[in-house]
C-alpha atoms as a PDB file:
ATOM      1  CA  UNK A   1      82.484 -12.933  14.876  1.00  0.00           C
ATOM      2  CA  UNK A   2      80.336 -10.641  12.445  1.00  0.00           C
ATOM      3  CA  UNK A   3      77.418  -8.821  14.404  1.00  0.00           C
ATOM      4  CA  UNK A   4      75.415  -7.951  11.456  1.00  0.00           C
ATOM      5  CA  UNK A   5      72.308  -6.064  13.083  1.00  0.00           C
ATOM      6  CA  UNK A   6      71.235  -5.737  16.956  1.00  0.00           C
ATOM      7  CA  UNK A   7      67.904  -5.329  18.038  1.00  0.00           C
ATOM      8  CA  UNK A   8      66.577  -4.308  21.239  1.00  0.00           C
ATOM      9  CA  UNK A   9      63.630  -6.672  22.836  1.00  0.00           C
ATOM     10  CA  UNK A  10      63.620  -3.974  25.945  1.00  0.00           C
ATOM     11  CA  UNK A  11      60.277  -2.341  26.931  1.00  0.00           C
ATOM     12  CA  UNK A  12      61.026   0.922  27.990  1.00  0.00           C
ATOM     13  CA  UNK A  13      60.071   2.384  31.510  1.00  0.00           C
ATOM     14  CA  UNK A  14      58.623   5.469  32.198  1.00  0.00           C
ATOM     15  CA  UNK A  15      56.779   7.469  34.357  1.00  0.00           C
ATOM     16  CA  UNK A  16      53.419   5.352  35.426  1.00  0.00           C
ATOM     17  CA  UNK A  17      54.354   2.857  32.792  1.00  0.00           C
ATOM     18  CA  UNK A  18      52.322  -0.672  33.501  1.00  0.00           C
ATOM     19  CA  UNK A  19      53.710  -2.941  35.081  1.00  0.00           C
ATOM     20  CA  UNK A  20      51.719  -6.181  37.350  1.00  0.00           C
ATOM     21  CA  UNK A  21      47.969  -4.351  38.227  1.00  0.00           C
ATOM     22  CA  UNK A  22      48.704  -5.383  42.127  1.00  0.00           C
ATOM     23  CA  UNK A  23      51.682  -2.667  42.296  1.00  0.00           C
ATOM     24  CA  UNK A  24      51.916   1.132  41.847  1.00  0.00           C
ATOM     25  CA  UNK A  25      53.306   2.126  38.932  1.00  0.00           C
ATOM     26  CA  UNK A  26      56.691   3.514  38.681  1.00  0.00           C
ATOM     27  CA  UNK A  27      57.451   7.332  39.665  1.00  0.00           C
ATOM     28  CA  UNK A  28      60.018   9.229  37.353  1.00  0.00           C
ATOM     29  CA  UNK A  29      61.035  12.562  38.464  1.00  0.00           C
ATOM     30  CA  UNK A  30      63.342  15.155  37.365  1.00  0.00           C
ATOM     31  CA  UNK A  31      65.633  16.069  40.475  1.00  0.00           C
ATOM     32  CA  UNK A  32      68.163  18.539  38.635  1.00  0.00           C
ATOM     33  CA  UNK A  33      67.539  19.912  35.259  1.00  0.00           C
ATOM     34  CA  UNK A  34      68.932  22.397  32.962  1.00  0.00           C
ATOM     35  CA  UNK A  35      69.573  24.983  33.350  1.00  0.00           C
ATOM     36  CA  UNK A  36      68.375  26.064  37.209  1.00  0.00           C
ATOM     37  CA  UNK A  37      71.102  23.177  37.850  1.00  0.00           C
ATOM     38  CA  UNK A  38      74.014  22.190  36.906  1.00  0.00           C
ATOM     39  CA  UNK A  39      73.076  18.791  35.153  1.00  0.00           C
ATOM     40  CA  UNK A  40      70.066  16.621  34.342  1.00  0.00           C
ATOM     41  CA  UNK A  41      69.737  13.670  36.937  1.00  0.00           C
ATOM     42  CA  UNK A  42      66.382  12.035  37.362  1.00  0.00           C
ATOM     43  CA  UNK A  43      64.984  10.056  40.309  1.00  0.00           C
ATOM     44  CA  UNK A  44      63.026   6.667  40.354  1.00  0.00           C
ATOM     45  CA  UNK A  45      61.251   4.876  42.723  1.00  0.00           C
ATOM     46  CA  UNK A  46      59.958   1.470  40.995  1.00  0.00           C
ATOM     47  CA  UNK A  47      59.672  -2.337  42.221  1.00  0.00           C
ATOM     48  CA  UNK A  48      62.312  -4.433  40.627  1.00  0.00           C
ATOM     49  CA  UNK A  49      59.741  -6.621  38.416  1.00  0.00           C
ATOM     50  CA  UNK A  50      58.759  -3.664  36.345  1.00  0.00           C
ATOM     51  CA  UNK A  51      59.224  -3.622  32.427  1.00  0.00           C
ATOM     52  CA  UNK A  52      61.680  -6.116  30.902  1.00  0.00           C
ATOM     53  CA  UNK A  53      62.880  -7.730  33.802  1.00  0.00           C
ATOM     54  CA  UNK A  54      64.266 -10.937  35.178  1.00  0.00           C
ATOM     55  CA  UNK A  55      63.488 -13.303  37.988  1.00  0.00           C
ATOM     56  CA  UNK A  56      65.938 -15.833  39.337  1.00  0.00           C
ATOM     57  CA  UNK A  57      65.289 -18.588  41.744  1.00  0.00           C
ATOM     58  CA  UNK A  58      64.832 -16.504  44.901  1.00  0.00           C
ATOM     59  CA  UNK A  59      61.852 -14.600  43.768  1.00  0.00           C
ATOM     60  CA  UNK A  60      59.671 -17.766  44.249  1.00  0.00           C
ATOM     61  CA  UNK A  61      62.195 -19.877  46.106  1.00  0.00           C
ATOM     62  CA  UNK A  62      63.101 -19.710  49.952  1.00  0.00           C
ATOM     63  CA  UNK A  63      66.651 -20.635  49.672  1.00  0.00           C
ATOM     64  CA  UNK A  64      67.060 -20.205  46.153  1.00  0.00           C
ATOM     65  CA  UNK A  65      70.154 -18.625  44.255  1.00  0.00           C
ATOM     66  CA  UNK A  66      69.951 -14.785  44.364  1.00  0.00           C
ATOM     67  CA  UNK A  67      70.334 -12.429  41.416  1.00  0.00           C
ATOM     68  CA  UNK A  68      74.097 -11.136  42.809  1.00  0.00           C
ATOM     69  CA  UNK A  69      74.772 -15.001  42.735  1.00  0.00           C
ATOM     70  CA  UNK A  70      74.075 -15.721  39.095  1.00  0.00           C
ATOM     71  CA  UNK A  71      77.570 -16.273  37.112  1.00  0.00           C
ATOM     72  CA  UNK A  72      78.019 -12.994  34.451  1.00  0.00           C
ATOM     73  CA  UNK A  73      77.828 -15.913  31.789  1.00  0.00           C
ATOM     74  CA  UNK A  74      74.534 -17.442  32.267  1.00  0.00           C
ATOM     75  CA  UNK A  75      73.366 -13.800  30.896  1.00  0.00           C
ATOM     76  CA  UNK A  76      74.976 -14.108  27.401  1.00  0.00           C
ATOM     77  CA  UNK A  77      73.817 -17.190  25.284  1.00  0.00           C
ATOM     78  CA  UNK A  78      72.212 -18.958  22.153  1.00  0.00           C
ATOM     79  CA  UNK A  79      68.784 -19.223  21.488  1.00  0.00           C
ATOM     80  CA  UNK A  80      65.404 -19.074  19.857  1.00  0.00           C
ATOM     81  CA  UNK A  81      62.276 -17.396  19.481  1.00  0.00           C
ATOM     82  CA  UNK A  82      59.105 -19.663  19.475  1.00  0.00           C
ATOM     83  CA  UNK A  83      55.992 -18.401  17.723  1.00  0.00           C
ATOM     84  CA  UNK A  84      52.888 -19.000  20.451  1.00  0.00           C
ATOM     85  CA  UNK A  85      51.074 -15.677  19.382  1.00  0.00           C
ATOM     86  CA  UNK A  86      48.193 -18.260  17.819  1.00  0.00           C
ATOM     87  CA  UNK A  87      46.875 -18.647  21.602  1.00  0.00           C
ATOM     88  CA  UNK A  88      43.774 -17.053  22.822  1.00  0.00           C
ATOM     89  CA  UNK A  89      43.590 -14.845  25.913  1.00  0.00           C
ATOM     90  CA  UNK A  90      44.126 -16.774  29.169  1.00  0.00           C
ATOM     91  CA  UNK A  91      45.201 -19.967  27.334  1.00  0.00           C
ATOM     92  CA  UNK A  92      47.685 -22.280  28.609  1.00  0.00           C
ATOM     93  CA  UNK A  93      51.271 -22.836  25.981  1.00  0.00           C
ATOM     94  CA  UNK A  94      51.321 -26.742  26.495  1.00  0.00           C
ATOM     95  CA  UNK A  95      54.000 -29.339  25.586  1.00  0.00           C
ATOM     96  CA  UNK A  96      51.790 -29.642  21.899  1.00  0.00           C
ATOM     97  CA  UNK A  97      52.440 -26.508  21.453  1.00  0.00           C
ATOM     98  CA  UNK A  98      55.807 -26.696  22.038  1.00  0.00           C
ATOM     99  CA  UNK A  99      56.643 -30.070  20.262  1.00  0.00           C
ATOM    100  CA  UNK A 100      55.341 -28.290  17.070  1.00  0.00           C
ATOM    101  CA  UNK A 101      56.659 -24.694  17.673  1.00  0.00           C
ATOM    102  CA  UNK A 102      59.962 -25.417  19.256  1.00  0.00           C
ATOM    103  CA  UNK A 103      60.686 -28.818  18.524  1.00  0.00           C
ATOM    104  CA  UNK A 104      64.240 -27.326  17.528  1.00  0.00           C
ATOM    105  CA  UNK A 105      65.322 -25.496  21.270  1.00  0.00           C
ATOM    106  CA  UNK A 106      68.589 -27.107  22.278  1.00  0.00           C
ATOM    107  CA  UNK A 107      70.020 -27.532  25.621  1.00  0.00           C
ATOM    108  CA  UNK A 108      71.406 -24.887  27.443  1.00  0.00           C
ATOM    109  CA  UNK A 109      69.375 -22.993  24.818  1.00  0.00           C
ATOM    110  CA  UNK A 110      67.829 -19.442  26.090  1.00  0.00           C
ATOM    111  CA  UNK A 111      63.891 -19.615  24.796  1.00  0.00           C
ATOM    112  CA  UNK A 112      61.499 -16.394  23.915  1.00  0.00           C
ATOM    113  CA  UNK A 113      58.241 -17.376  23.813  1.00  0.00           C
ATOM    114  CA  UNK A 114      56.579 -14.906  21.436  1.00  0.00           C
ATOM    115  CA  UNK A 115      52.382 -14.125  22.114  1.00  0.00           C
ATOM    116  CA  UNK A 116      51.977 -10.986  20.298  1.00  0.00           C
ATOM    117  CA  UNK A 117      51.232  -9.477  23.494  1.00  0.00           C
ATOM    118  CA  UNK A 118      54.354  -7.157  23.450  1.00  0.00           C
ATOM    119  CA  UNK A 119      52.969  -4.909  21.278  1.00  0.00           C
ATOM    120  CA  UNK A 120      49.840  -4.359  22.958  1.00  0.00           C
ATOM    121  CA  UNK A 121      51.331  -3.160  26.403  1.00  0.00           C
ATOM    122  CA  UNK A 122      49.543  -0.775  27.686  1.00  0.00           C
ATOM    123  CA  UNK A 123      46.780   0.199  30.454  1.00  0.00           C
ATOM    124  CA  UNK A 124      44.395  -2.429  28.774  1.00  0.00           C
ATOM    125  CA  UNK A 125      42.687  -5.850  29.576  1.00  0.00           C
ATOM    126  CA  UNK A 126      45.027  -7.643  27.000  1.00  0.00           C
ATOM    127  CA  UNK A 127      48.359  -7.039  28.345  1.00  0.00           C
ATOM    128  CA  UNK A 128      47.363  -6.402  32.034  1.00  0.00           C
ATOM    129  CA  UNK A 129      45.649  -9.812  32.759  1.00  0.00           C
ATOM    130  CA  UNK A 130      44.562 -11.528  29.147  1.00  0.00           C
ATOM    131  CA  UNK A 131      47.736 -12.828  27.664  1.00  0.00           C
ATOM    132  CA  UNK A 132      48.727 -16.534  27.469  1.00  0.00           C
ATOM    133  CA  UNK A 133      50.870 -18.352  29.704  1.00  0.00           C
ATOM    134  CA  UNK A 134      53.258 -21.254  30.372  1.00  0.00           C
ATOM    135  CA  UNK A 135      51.113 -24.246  31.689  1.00  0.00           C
ATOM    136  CA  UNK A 136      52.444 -26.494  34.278  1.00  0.00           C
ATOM    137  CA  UNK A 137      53.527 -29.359  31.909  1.00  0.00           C
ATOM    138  CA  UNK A 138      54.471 -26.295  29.717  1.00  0.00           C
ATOM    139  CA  UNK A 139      56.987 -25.389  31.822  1.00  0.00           C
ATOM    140  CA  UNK A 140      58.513 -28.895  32.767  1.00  0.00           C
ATOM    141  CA  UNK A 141      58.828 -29.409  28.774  1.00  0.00           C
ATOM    142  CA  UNK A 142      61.195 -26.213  29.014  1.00  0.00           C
ATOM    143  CA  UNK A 143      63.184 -27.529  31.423  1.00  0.00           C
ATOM    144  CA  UNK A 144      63.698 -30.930  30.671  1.00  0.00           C
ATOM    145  CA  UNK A 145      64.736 -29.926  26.796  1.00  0.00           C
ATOM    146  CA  UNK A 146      67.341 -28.406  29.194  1.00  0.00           C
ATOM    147  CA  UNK A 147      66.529 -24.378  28.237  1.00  0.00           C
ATOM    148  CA  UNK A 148      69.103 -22.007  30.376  1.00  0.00           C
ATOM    149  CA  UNK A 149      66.562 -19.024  30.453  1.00  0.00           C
ATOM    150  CA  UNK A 150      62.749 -18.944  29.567  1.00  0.00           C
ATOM    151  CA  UNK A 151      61.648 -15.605  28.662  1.00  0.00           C
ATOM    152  CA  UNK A 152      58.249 -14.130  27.399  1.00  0.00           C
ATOM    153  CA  UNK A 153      56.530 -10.732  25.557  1.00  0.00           C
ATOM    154  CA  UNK A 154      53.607 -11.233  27.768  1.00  0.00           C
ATOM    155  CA  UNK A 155      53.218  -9.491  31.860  1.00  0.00           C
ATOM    156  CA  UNK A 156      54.475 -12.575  33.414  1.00  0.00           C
ATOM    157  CA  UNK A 157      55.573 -16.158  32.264  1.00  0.00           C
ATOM    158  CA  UNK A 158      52.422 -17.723  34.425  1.00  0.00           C
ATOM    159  CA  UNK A 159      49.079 -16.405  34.231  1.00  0.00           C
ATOM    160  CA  UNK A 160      47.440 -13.286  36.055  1.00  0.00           C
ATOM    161  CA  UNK A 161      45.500 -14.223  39.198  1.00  0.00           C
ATOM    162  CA  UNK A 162      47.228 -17.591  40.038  1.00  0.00           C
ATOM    163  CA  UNK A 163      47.275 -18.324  43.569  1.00  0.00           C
ATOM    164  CA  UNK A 164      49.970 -20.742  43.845  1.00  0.00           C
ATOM    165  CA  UNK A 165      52.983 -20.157  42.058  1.00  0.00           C
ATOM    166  CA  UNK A 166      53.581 -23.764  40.535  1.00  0.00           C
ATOM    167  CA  UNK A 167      54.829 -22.420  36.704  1.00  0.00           C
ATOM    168  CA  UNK A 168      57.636 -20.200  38.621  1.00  0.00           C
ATOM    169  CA  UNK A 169      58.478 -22.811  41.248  1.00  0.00           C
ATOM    170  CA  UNK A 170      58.331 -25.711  38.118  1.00  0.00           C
ATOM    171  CA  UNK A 171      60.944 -23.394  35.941  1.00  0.00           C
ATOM    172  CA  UNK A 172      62.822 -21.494  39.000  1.00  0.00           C
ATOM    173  CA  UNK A 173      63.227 -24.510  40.746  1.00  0.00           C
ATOM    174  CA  UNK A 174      64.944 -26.230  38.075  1.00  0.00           C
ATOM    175  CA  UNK A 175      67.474 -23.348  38.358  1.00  0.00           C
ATOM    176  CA  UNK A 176      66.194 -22.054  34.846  1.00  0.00           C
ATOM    177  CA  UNK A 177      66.092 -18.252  34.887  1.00  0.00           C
ATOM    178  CA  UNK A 178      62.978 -15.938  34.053  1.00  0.00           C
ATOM    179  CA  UNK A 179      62.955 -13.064  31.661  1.00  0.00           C
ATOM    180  CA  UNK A 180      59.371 -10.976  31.206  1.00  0.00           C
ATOM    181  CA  UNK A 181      58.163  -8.152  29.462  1.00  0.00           C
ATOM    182  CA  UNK A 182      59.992  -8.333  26.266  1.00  0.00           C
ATOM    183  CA  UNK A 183      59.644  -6.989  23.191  1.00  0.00           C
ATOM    184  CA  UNK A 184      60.331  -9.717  20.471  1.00  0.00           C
ATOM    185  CA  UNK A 185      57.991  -8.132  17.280  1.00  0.00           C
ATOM    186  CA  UNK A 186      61.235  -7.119  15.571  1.00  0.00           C
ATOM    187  CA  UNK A 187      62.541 -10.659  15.370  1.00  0.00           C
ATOM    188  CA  UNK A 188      59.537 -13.060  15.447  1.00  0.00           C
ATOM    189  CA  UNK A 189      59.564 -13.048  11.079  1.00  0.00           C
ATOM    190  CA  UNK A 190      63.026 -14.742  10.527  1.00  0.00           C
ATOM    191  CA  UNK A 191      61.283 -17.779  12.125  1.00  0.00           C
ATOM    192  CA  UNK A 192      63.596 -20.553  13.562  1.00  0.00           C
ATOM    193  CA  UNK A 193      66.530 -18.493  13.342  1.00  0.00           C
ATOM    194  CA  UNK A 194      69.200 -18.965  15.912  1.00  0.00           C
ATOM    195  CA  UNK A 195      70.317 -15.769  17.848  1.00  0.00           C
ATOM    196  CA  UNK A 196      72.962 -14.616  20.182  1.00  0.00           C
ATOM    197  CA  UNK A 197      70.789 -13.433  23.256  1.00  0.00           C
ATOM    198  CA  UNK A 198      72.481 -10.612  26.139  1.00  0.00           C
ATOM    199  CA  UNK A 199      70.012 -10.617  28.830  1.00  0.00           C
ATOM    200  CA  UNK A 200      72.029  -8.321  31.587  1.00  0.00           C
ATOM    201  CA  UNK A 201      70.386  -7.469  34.685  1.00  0.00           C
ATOM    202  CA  UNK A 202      71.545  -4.456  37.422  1.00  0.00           C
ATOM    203  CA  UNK A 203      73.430  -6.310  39.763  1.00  0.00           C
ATOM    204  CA  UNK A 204      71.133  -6.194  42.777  1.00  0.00           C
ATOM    205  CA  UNK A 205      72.711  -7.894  45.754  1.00  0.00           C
ATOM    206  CA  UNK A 206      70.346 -10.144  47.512  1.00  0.00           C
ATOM    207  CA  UNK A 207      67.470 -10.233  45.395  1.00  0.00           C
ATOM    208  CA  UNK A 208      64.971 -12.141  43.452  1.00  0.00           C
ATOM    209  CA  UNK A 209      65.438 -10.517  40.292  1.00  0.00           C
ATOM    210  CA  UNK A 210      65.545  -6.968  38.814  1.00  0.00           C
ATOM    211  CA  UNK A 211      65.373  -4.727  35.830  1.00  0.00           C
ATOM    212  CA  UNK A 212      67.387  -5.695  32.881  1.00  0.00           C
ATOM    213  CA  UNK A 213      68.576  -4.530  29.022  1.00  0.00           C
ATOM    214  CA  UNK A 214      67.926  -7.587  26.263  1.00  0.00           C
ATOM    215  CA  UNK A 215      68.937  -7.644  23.121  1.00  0.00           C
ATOM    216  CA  UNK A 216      69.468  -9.936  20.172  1.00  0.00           C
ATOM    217  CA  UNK A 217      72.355 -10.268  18.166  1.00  0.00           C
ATOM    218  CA  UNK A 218      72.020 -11.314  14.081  1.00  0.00           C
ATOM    219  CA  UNK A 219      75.749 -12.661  14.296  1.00  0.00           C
ATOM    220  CA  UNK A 220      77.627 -14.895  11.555  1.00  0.00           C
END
């Protein structure tokens, strides 16, 4: 295998980055710094759905698999990126949309749904509550084409505000994984392009999800 170019579709965190307007943003603090120390070692204290992160089935699901529990392989697959970014603020990405956008996703396939939101992120009404979302039937599209992972540019894969979590519980139910906050403007151009996806989370015994690193391979 050739890995021709790899792109990072990580948002970077940072001190009082956004993140979900319901939680504090993230603290970053130098502990020990050069040179009154002998090394530079910083200290965070963040929730574990800040940034590019991922949520697995126990985040929405009593007795659902935990992130510790998820085999090192479901992490590293093929996959697409689907062009949604047409969508208005608040709107719903439906089975049309998907039929014409993604007609091509193949089982076992991991899916990055592409808004244009990534780009805007930022302490701002369009990234912290505006962007698009999977509908219900949305979602249940996904998983019956049989996608592995479902991930999205936008602040969360179901909309801001929602009082029941049916999108999550539709898609983490199914046993399909979650990956949001991404950054996919780099790749969204080569259009239906297949990609090799790594999608690696800290392994966080016990929980619902957690920070990861994703990237995209170009690989021949």
């Amino acid at each position: 295998m050739n890995i021709k170019k790899v792109y990072d579709l990580t948002q970077p965190l940072y001190h009082n980055c956004p993140g979900w307007p319901d939680f504090p943003p993230p603290t970053v603090e130098r502990m020990l710094f050069i040179p009154r120390d002998i090394c530079n070692v910083e200290r965070i204290e963040i929730n574990t759905h800040t940034g590019t992160h991922i949520d697995v089935p126990y985040h929405f699901v009593h007795d659902g698999v935990t992130l510790d529990k998820v085999p090192v392989e479901t992490w590293v697959g093929e996959g697409i990126v689907v062009d949604v970014s047409y969508k208005k603020d608040k709107e719903a990405i439906t089975p049309d949309d998907l039929e014409k956008q993604a007609a091509h996703v193949k089982k076992d396939d991991i899916v990055m749904l592409y808004t244009g939101r990534g780009k805007h992120r930022g302490f701002n009404e369009t990234y912290l509550k505006n962007w698009p979302s999977v509908g219900q039937e949305g979602a249940q599209w996904l998983v019956d084409k049989g996608a592995r992972i479902i991930g999205i540019d936008g602040l969360g894969i179901e909309m801001y505000g929602f009082s029941e979590p049916v999108v999550h519980r539709t898609i983490l139910g199914a046993g399909v994984l979650v990956i949001e906050e991404l950054y996919l403007e780099d790749i969204v151009s080569m259009g239906k392009k297949r990609w090799l996806f790594v999608c690696l989370p800290l392994l966080l015994k016990d929980a619902g999800g957690c920070l990861a690193r994703v990237i995209a391979m170009d690989v021949e």
